[in-house]
Protein backbone atom coordinates (compact mmCIF):
# COMPACT_ATOMS: atom_id res chain seq x y z
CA UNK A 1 9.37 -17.95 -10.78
CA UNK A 2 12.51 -18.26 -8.72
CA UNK A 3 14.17 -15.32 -10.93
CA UNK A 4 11.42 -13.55 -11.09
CA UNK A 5 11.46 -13.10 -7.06
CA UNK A 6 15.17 -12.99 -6.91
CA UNK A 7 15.32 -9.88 -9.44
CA UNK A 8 12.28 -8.21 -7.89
CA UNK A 9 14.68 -8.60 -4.97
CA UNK A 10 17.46 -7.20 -6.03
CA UNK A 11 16.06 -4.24 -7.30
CA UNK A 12 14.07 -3.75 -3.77
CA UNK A 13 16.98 -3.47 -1.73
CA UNK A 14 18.97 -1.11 -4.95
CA UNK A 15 16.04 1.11 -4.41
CA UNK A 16 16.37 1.01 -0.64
CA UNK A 17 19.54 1.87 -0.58
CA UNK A 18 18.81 5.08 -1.91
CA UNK A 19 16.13 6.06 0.20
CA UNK A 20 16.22 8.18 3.32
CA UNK A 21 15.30 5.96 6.04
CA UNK A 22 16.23 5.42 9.79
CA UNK A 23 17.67 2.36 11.01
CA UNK A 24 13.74 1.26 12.37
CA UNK A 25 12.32 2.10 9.14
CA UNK A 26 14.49 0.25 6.88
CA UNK A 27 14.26 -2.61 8.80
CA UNK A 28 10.33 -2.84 8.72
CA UNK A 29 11.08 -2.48 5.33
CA UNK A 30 13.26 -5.10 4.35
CA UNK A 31 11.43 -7.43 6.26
CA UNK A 32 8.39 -6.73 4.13
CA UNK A 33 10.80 -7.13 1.13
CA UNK A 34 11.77 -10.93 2.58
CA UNK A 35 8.55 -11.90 2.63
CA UNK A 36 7.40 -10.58 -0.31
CA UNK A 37 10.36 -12.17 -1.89
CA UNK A 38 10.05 -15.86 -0.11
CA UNK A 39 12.81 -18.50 -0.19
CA UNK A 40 14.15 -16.19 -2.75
CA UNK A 41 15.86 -13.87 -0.02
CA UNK A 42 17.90 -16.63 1.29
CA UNK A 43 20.16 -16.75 -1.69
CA UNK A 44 21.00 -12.81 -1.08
CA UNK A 45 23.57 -12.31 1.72
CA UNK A 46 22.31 -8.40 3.32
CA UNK A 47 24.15 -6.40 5.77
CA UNK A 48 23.17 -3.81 8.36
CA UNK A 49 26.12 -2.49 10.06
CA UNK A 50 24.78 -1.82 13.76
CA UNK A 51 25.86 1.94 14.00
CA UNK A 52 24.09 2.21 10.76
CA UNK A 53 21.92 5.32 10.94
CA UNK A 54 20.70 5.76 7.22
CA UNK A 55 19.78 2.95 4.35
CA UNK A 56 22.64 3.85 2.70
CA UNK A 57 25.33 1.55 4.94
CA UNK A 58 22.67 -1.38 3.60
CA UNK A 59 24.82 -3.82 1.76
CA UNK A 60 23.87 -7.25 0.02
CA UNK A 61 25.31 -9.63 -2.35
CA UNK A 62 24.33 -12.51 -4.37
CA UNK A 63 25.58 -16.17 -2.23
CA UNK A 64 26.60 -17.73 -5.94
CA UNK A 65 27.51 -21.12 -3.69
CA UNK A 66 23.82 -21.23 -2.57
CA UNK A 67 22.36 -20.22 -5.72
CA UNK A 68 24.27 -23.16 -7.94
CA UNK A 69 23.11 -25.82 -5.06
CA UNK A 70 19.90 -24.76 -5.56
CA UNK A 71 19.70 -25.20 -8.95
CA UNK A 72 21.55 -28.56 -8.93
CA UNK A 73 18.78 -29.62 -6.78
CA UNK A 74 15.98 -28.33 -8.59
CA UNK A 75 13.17 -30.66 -10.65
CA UNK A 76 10.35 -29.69 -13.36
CA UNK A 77 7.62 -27.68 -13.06
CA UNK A 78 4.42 -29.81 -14.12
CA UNK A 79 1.21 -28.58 -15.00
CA UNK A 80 -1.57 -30.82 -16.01
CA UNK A 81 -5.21 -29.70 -17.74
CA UNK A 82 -7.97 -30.51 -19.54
CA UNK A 83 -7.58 -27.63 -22.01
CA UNK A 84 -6.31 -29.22 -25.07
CA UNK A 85 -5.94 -26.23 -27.30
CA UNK A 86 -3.23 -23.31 -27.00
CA UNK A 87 -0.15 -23.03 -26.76
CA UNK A 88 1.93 -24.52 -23.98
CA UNK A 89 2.74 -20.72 -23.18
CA UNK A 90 -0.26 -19.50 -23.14
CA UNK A 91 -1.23 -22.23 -20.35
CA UNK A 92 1.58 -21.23 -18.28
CA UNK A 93 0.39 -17.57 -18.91
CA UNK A 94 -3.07 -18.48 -17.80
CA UNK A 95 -1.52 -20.06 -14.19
CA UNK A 96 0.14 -17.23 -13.45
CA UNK A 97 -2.68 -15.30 -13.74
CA UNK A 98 -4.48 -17.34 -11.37
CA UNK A 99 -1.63 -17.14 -8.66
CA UNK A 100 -2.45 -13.09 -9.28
CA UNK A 101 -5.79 -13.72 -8.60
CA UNK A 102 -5.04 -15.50 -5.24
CA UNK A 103 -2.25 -12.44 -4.08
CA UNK A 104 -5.74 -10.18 -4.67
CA UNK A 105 -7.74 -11.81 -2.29
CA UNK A 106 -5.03 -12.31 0.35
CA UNK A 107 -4.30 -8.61 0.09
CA UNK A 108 -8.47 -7.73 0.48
CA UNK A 109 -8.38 -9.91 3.25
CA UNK A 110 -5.13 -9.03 5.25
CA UNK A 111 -4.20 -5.03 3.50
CA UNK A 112 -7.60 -3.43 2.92
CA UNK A 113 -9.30 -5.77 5.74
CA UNK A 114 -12.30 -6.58 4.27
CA UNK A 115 -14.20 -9.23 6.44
CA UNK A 116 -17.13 -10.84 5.38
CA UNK A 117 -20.48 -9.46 5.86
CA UNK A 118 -23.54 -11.98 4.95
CA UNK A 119 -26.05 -9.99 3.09
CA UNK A 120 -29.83 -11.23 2.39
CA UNK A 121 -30.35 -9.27 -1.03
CA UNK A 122 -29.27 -10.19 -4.38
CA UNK A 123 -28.28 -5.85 -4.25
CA UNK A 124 -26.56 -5.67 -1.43
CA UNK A 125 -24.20 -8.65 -2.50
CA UNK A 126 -23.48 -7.00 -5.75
CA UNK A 127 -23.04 -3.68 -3.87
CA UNK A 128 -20.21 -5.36 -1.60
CA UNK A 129 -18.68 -6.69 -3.94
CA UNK A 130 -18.44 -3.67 -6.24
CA UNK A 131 -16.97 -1.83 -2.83
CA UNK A 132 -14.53 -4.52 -2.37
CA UNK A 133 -13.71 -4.48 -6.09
CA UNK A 134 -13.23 -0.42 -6.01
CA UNK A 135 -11.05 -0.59 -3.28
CA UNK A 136 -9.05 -3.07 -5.05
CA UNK A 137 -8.46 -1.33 -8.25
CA UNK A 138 -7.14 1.83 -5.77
CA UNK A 139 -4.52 -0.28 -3.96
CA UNK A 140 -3.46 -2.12 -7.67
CA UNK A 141 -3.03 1.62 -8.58
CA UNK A 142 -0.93 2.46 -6.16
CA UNK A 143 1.33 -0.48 -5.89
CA UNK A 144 2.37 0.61 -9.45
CA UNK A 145 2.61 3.81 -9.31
CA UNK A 146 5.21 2.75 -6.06
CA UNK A 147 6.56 0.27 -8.19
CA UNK A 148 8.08 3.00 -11.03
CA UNK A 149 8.16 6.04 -8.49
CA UNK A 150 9.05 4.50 -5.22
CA UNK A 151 10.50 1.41 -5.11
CA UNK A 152 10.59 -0.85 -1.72
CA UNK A 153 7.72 0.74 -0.75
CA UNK A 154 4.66 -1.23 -0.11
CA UNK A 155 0.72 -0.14 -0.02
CA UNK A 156 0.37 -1.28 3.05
CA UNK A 157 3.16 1.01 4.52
CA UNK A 158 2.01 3.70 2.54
CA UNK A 159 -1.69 3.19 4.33
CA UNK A 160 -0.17 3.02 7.57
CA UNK A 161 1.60 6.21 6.79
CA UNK A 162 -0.53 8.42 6.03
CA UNK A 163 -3.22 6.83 8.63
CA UNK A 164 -1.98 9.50 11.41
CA UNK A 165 -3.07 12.47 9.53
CA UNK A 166 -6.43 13.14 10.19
CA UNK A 167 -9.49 16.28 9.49
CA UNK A 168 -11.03 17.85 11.69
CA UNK A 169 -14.03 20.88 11.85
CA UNK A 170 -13.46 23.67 13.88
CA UNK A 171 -16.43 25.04 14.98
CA UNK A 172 -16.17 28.84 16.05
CA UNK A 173 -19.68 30.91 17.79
CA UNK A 174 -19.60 34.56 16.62
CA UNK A 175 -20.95 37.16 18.21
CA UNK A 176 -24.09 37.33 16.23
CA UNK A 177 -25.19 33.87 16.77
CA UNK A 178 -23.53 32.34 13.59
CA UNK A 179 -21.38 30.01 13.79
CA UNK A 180 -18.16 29.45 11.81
CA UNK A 181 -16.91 25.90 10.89
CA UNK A 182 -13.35 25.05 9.29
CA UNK A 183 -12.52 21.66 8.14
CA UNK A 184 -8.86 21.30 7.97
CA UNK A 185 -6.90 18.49 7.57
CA UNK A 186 -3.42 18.36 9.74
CA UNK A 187 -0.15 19.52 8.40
CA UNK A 188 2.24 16.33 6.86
CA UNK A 189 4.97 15.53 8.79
CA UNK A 190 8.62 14.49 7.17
CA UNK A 191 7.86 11.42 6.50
CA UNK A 192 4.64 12.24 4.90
CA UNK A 193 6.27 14.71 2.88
CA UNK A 194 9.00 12.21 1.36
CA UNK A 195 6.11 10.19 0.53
CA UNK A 196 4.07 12.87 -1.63
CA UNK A 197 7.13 13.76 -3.42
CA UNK A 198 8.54 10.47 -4.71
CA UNK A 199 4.81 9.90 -5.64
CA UNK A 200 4.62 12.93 -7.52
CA UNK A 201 1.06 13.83 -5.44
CA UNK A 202 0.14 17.66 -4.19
CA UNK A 203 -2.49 18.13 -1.05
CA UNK A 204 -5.53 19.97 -2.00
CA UNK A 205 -5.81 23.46 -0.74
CA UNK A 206 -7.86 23.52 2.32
CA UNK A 207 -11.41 23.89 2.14
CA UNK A 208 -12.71 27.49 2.42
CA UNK A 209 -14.68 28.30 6.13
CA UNK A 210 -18.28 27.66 5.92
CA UNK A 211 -20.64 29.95 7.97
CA UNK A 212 -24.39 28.83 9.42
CA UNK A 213 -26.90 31.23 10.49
CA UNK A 214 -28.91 27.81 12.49
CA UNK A 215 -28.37 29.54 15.66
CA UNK A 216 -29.29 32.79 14.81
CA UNK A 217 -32.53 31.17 12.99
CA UNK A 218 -32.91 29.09 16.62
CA UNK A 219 -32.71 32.47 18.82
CA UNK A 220 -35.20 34.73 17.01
CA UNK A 221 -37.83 31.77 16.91
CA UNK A 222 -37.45 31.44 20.42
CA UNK A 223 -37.90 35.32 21.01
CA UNK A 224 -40.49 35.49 19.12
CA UNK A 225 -42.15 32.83 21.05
């Protein structure tokens, strides 16, 4: 598990060294990549020059000394169960999937923030759920599509990114007593732009104006009246 972290790691802060980040932003980011990485990060020396203005002056190396102490001081890994059939690793296959399970419901609880709601109704528990579940499967999507396309990017930074654009309708009277309503979303920024391109994702075209005669229905009924 230890190597497993300690690669993942490694490979973080590779991949943040060649990204295009500001001395703020590759901090926030390596400090998600600590804690992602737990005790882990303490056996990798990093270095932030502090006139560094891009992630390229980030520089790390593995503390061998640390990492051999560790090891010297290390035990066995027990696991006990009642399942008497299988292979031993298919047992250690089946705990690991329950410490996935566990990272799921931290990250619906803390990432998407889903608090609990008690519901009456058989329905509307199954409903919840199936919301909760949905939104789930979107953020396991993305964390692997950042994972090949983007790495040392999290979901949550990602979500956090792109939660200042925003869509708006702007609602125009004509002359006639129509009224003209375009929904447009706001233009990305830089940052927003670096994002779409390492994920390989395209904006849709903005929506085409919509035009309602409901005014123009509202003033002839009243002349007529």
């Amino acid at each position: 598990m230890r190597r497993r972290r300690l690669r993942r790691y490694v490979e973080r802060l590779k991949a943040l060294q060649t990204q295009q980040l500001g001395r703020d932003q590759l901090l926030m980011k390596l400090g998600a990549a600590r804690h992602e990485a737990g005790r882990a990060s303490s056996l990798v020396k990093v270095s932030i020059p502090k006139d560094a203005a891009t992630a390229a002056s980030l520089a790390f190396a593995l503390d061998r000394d640390k990492l051999r102490q560790v090891r010297r001081r290390e035990g066995r890994y027990l696991l006990r169960t009642n399942i008497a059939a299988g292979e031993p690793a298919q047992l250690w296959s089946f705990y690991i999937q329950l410490t996935e399970v566990e990272q799921a419901f931290k990250e619906i609880k803390h990432d998407l923030a889903v608090r609990p709601i008690f519901h009456k109704t058989e329905e509307r528990i199954e409903a919840h759920i199936f919301v909760a579940f949905l939104a789930y499967c979107l953020q396991a999507t993305l964390k692997a599509q950042l994972r090949q396309l983007a790495g040392g990017t999290t979901p949550r930074e990602v979500l956090e990114c792109f939660k200042t654009m925003q869509m708006v309708d702007v609602k125009l009277p004509t002359t006639d007593g129509r009224e003209l309503t375009l929904t447009r979303y706001t233009q990305p920024e830089a940052v927003h732009r670096m994002l779409l391109d390492q994920l390989r994702l395209q904006l849709p075209g903005q929506p085409p104006p919509r035009i309602s005669a409901r005014q123009l229905q509202q003033a002839r009924a009243v002349s007529a009246l």
